[in-house]
Protein backbone atom coordinates (compact mmCIF):
# COMPACT_ATOMS: atom_id res chain seq x y z
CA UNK A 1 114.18 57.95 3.11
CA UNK A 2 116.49 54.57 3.52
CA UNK A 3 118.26 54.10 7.00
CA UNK A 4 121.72 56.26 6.89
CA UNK A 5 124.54 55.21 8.77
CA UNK A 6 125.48 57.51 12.16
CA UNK A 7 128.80 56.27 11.98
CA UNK A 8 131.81 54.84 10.09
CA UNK A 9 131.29 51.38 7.81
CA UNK A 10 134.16 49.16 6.86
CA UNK A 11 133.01 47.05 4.01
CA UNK A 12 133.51 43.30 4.59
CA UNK A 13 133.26 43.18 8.51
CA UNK A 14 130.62 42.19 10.62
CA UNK A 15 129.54 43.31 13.70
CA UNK A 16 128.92 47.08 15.34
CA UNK A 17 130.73 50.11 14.16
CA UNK A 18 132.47 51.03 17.65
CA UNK A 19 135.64 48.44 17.61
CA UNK A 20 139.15 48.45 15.57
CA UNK A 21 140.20 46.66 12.34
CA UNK A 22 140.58 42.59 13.55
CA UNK A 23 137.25 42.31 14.84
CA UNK A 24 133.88 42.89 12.74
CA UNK A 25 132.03 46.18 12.42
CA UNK A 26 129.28 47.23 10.49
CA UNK A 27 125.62 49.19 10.71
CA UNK A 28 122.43 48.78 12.69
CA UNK A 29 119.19 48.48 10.33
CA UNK A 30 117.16 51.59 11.52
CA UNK A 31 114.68 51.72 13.99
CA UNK A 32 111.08 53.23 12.74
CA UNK A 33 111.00 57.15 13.69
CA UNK A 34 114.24 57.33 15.04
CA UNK A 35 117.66 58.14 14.06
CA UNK A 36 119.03 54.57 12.35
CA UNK A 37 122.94 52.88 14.36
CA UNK A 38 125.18 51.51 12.17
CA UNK A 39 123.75 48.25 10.66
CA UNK A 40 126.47 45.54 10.70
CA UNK A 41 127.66 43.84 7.13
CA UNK A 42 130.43 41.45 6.43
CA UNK A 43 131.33 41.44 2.59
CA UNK A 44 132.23 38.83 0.61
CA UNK A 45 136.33 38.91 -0.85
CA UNK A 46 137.79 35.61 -1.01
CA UNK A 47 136.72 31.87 -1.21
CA UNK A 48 138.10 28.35 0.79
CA UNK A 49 136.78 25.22 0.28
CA UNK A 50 136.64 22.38 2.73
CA UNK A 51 134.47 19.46 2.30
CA UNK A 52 134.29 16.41 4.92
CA UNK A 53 129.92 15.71 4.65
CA UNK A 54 127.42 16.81 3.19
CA UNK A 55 126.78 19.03 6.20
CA UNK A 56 129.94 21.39 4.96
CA UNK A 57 129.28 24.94 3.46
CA UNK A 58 131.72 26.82 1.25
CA UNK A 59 131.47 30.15 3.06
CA UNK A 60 133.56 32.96 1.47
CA UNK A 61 133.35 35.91 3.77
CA UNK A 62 135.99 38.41 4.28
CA UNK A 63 136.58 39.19 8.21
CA UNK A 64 139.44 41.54 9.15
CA UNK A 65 142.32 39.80 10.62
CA UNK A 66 140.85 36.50 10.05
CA UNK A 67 140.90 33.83 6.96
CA UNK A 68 137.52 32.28 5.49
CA UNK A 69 136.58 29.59 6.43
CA UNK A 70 133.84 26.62 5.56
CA UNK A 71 131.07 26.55 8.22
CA UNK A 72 129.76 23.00 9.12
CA UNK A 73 126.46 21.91 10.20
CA UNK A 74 123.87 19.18 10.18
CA UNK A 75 120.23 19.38 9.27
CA UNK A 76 118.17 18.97 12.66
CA UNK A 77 117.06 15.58 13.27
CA UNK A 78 119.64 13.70 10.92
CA UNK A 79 123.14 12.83 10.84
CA UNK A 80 125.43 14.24 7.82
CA UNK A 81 126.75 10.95 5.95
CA UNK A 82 130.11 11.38 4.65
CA UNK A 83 130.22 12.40 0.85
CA UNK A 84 133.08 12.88 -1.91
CA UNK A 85 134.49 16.34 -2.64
CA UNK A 86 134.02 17.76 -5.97
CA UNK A 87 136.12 16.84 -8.82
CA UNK A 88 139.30 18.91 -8.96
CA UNK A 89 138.04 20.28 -12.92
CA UNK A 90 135.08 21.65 -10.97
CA UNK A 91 137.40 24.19 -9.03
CA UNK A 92 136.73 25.40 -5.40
CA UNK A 93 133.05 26.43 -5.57
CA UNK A 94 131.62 23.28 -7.05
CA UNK A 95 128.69 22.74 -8.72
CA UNK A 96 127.44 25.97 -8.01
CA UNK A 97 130.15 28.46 -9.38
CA UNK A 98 127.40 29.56 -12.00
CA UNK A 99 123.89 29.36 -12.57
CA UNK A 100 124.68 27.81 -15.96
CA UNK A 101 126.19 25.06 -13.98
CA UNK A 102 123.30 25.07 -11.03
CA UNK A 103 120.43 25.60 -13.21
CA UNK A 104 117.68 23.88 -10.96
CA UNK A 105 115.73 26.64 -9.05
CA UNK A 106 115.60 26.83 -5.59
CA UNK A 107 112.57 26.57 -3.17
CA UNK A 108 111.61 27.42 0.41
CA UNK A 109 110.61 24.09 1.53
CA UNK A 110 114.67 23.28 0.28
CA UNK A 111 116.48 26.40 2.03
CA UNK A 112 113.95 26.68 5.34
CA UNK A 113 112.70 23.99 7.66
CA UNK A 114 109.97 24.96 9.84
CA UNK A 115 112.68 25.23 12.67
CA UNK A 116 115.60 24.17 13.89
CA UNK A 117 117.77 23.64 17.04
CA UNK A 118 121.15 25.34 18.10
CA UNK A 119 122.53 25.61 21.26
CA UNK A 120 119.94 24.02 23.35
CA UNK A 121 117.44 26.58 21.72
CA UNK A 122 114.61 26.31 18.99
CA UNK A 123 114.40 28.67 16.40
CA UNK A 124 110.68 28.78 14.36
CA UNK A 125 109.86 29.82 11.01
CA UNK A 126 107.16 32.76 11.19
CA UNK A 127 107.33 33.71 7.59
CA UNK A 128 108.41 32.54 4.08
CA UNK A 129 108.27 33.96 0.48
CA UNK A 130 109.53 33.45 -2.83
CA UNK A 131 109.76 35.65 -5.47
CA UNK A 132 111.27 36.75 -8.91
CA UNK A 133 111.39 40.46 -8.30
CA UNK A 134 114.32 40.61 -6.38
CA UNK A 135 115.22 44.33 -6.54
CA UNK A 136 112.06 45.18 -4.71
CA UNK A 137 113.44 42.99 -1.62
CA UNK A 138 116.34 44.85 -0.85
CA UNK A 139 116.98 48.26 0.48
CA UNK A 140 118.81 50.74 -1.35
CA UNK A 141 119.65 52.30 -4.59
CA UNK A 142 123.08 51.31 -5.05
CA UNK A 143 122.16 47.73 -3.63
CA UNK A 144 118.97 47.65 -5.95
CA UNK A 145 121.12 48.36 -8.53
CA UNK A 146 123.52 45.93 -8.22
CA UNK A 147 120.81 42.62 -7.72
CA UNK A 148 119.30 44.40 -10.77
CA UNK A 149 122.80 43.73 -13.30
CA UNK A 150 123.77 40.56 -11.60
CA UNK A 151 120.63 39.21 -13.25
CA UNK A 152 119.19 37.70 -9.87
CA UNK A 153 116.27 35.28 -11.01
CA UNK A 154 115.15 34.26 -7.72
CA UNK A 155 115.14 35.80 -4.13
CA UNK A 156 113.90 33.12 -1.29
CA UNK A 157 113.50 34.98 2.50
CA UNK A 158 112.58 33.31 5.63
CA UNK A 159 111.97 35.31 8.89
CA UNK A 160 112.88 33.25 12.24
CA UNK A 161 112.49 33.84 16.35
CA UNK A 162 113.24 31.91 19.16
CA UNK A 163 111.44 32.82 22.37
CA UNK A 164 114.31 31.19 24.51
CA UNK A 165 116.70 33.59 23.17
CA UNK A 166 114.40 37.15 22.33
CA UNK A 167 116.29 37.14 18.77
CA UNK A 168 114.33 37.19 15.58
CA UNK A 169 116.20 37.50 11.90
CA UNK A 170 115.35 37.45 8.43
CA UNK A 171 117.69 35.24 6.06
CA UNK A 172 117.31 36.23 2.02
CA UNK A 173 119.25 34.03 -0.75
CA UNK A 174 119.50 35.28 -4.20
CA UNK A 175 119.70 33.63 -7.38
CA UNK A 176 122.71 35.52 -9.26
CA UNK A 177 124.68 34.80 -12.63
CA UNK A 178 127.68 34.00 -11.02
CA UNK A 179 130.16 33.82 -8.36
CA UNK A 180 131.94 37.40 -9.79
CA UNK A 181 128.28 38.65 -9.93
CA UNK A 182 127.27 37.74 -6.29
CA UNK A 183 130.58 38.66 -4.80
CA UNK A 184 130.27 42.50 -6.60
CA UNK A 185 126.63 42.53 -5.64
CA UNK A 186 127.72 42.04 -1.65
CA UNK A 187 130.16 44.87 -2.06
CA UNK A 188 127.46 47.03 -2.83
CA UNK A 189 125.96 46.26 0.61
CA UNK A 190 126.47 49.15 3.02
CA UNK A 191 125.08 51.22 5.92
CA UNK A 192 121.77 51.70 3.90
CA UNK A 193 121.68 48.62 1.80
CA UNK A 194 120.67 45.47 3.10
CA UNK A 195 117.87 42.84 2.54
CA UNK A 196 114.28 43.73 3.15
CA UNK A 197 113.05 42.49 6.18
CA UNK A 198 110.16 40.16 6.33
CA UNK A 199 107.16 40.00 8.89
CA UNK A 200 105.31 37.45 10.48
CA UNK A 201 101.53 37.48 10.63
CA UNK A 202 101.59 37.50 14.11
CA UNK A 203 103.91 37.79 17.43
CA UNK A 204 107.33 39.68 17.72
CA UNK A 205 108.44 39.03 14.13
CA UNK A 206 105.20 41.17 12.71
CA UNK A 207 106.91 44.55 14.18
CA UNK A 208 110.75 43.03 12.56
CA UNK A 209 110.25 45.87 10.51
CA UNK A 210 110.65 48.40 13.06
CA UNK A 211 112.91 47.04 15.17
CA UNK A 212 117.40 47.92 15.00
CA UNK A 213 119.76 45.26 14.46
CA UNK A 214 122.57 44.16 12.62
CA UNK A 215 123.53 42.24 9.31
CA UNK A 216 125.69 40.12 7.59
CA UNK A 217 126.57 39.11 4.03
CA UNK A 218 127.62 35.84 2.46
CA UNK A 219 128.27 34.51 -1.02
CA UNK A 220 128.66 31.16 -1.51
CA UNK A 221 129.11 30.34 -5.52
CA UNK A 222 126.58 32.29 -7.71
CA UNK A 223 124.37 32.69 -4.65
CA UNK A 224 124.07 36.12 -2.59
CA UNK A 225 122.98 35.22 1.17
CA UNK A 226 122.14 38.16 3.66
CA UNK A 227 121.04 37.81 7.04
CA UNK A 228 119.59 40.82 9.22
CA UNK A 229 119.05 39.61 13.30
CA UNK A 230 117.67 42.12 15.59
CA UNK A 231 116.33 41.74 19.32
CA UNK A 232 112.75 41.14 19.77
CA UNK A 233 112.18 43.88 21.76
CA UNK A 234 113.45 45.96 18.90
CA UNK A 235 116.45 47.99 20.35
CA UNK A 236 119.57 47.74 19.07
CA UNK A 237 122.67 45.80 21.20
CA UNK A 238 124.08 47.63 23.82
CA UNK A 239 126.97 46.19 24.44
CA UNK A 240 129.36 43.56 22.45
CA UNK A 241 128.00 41.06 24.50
CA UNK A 242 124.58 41.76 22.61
CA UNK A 243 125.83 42.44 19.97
CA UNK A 244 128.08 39.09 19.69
CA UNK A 245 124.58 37.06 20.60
CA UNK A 246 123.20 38.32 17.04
CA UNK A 247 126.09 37.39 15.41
CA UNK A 248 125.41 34.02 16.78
CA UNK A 249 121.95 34.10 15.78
CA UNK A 250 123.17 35.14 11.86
CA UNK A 251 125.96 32.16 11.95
CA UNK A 252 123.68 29.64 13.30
CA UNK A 253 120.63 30.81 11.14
CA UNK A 254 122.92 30.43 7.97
CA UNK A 255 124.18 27.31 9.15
CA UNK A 256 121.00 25.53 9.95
CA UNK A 257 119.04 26.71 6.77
CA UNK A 258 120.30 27.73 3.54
CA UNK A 259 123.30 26.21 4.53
CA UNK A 260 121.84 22.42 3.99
CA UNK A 261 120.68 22.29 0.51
CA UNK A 262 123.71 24.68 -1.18
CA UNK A 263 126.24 22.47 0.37
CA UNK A 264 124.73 19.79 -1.41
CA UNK A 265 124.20 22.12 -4.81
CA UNK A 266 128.63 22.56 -4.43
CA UNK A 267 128.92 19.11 -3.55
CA UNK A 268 126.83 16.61 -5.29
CA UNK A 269 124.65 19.18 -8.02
CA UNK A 270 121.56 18.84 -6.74
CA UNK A 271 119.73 20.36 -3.72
């Protein structure tokens, strides 16, 4: 049976499900043989746009008591040049507000590097797949269900860990129709739906699997993006201290990765 929430969720917030509207909530992804915590989610309602270099993400994410906002970042090792923003006729997501408009698929080597630094810590790539059958990567019906009608073409997962900071997290991006597509397809995220985690051949991130944790949703044009960070000893967070360092983890994972080349798909067209 999928992982059942023990407690309340509050679609489009991100975090654990123990604190009041204006902060984020959510679900912990279950732990094997044991009763599943809430895993955490933060669904996708409304869209901003700001653009300064190429390092810039359109992040549309809605979190209670708080606006959108566009997440910025650099590609480790290289400094973000400044670039134009996208004609006004394009509107506010770009290139990339359909996959009519976007049509060049995406690859690992374009959404992943082999690591990446953030806040004095390295973060390593343990595992990498792409695939067409994206259904199969997700858990839950409803979820399943939803990837299945958006007409998702391509679903590109990564699984990370960083020693320094005993966090481990697997990032999935999928290929949808379009932005109305992806942004229904997040709302059908819940306390039993989220992206199928993926393990590494060897060290923590080949037990990710079994481990609790918490996750987050993004859509950024006709992309899905969903993020599940967990503690490499497997529990789940104890506290909202721990549970605030995963949400780090998920912001800077996004941020460093598949951030990169779909700023430059909004921006510019190409990866």
């Amino acid at each position: 049976m999928p992982p059942q929430s023990t407690g309340p969720h509050r679609a489009g917030s991100r975090g654990t499900g123990t604190h009041s509207g204006g902060s984020r909530s959510g679900r912990t992804a279950a732990r094997k043989g044991r009763r599943p915590v809430t895993a955490v989610l933060a669904i996708v309602t409304a869209s901003v746009l700001v653009v300064a270099a190429v390092a810039v993400l359109l992040v549309i994410s809605l979190r209670h008591g708080k606006s959108p906002a566009a997440a910025s970042a650099h590609r480790p090792g290289k400094t973000p040049t400044a670039t134009a923003s996208p004609s006004p006729t394009l509107g506010p997501l770009g290139h990339i507000g359909t996959r009519a408009a976007d049509p060049l698929p995406v690859t690992l080597a374009q959404l992943y590097p082999a690591a990446f630094t953030a806040d004095g810590a390295t973060f390593t790539r343990t595992a990498g797949k792409l695939g067409t059958h994206c259904a199969d990567t997700v858990v839950g019906a409803a979820l399943q269900a939803k990837v299945a009608a958006a007409g998702c073409s391509q679903v590109a997962r990564a699984t990370y860990v960083s020693a320094a900071r005993l966090v481990m997290g697997t990032i999935g991006v999928l290929n949808l129709t379009s932005y109305p597509a992806a942004e229904a397809t997040g709302h059908a995220a819940g306390p039993s739906a989220f992206i199928g985690r993926l393990p590494g051949v060897k060290g923590p991130t080949l037990d990710i699997a079994k481990g609790a944790g918490i996750e987050e949703a993004e859509v950024k044009g006709h992309y899905l993006i969903l993020v599940w960070a967990g503690f490499t000893n497997l529990r789940a967070p104890r506290s909202r201290t721990e549970q605030l360092a995963l949400e780090n983890f998920m912001s800077q994972l996004i941020i460093s990765t598949a951030n990169v080349s779909l700023t430059n798909r909004m921006v510019n067209g190409t990866p």
